[in-house]
Protein backbone atom coordinates (compact mmCIF):
# COMPACT_ATOMS: atom_id res chain seq x y z
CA UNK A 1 12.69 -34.47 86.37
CA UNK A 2 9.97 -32.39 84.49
CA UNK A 3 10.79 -29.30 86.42
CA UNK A 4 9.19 -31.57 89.95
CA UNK A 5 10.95 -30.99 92.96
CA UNK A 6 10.87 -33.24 95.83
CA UNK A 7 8.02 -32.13 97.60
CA UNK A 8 5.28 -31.63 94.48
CA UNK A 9 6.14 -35.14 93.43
CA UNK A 10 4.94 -36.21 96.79
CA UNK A 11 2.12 -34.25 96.79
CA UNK A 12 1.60 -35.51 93.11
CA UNK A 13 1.70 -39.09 94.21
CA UNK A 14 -0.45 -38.33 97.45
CA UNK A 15 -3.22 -36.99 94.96
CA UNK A 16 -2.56 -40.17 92.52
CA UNK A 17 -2.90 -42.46 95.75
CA UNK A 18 -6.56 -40.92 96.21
CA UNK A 19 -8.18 -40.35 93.15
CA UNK A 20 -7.01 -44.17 91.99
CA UNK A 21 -8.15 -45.54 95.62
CA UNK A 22 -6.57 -48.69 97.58
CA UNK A 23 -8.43 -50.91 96.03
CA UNK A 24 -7.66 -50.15 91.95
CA UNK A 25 -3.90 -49.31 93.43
CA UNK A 26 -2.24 -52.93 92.79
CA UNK A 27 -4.03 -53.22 89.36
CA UNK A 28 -2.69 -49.59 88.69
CA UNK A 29 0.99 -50.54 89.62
CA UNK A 30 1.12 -53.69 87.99
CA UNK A 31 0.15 -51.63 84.67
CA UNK A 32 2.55 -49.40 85.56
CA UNK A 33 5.56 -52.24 85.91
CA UNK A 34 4.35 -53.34 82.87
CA UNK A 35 5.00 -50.67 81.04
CA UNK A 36 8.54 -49.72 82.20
CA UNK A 37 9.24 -53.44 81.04
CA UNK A 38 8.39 -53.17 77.76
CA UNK A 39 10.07 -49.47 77.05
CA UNK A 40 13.11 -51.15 78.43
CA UNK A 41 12.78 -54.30 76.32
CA UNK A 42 12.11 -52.00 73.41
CA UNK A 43 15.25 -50.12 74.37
CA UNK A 44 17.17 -52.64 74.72
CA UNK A 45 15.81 -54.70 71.02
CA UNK A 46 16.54 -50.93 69.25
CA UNK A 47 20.02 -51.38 70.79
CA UNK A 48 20.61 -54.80 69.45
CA UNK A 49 18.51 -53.30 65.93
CA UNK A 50 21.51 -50.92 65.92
CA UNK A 51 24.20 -53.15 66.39
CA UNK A 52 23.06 -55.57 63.83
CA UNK A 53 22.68 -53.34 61.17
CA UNK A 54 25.46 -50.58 61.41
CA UNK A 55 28.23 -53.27 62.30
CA UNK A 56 28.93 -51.06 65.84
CA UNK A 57 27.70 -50.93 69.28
CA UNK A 58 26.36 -47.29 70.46
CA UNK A 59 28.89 -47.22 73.23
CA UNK A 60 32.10 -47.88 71.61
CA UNK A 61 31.01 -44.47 68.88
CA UNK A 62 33.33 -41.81 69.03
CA UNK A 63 30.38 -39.12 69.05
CA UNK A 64 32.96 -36.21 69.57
CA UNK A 65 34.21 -37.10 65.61
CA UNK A 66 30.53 -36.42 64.63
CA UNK A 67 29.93 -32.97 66.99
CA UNK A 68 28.53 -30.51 64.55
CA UNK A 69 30.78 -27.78 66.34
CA UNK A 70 33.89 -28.95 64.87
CA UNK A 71 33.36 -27.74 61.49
CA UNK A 72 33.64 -23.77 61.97
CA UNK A 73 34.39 -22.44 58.65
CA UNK A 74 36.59 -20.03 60.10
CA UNK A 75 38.93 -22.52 61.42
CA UNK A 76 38.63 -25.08 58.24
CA UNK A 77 39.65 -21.51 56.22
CA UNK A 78 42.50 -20.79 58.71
CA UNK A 79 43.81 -24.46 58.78
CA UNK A 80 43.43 -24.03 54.81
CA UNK A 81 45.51 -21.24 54.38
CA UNK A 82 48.14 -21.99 57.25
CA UNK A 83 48.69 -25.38 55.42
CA UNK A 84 52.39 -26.34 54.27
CA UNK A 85 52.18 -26.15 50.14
CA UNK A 86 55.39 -27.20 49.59
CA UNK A 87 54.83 -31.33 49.05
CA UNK A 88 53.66 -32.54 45.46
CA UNK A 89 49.84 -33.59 44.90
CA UNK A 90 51.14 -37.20 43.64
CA UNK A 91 54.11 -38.98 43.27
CA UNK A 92 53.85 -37.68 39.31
CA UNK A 93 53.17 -34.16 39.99
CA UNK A 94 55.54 -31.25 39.39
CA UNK A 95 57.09 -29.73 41.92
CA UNK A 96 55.44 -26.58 43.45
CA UNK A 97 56.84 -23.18 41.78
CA UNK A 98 57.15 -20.41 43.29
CA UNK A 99 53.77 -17.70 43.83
CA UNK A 100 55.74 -15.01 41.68
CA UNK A 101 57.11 -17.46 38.82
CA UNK A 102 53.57 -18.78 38.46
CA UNK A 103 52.00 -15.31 38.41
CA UNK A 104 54.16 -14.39 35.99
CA UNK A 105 54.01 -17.26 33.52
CA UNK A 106 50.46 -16.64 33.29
CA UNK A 107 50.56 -13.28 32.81
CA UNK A 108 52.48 -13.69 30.17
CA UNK A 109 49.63 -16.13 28.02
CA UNK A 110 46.62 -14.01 29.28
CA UNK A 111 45.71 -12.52 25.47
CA UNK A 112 45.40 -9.13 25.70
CA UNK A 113 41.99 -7.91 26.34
CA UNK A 114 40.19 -5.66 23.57
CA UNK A 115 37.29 -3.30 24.18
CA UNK A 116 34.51 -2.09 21.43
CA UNK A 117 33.31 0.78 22.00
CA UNK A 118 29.72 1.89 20.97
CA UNK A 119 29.76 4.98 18.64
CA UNK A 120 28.50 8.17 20.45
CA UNK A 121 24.70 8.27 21.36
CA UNK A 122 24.08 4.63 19.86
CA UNK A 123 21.88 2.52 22.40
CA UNK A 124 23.08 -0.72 23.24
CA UNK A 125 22.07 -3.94 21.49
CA UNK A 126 18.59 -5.60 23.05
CA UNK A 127 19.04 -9.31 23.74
CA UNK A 128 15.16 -10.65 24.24
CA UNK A 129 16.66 -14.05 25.11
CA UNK A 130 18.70 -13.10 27.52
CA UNK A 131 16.14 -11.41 29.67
């Protein structure tokens, strides 16, 4: 508790017991009970708070679903790419084709790609919007 051990809490509550003095002492641990009352009664109305408005009680959450831990990226990318591909998106989907046939049939549209060439020792165009 706070980093107290046994024996400085007693030491702590020796030194409490004198500088308060018998007489304030009762007065001192009534405030005290007090206190401890209401955090519990506050405790216990943000527990009902909760329950009203999310629909759930605190106890019966399945906090292990909402452990930040659980989402590595490395595993979401490894369960990614070790996923079976084979089933359809939709019942209206294609079926899947294979990783060649598909690489192929797009090769196949791509447009060729044409390069101009600048003339020798011509600078390059100067774009002021683009900068």
């Amino acid at each position: 508790m706070l980093g107290i051990n046994g024996p400085e809490f007693l030491l702590l509550l020796i030194i409490g017991l004198l500088v308060i003095g018998p007489s304030r002492l009762p007065e001192y641990t009534q405030k005290l009970a007090n206190i401890v009352k209401e955090v519990r009664r506050m405790a216990s109305g943000a527990r009902e708070q909760i329950k009203e408005e999310v629909g759930i009680d605190i106890d019966e959450v399945d906090w292990k679903k909402y452990d930040p831990r659980q989402y590595d990226p490395r595993r979401i990318i490894k369960e990614a790419l070790l996923d079976d591909d084979t089933k359809p998106m939709s019942a209206g989907a294609p079926a899947t084709v294979s990783t060649a046939a598909a690489a192929t049939a797009v090769a196949a549209h791509r447009p060729e790609r044409v390069l101009e060439r600048l003339p020798e020792g011509e600078p390059a165009p100067f774009d002021s919007e683009a900068t």
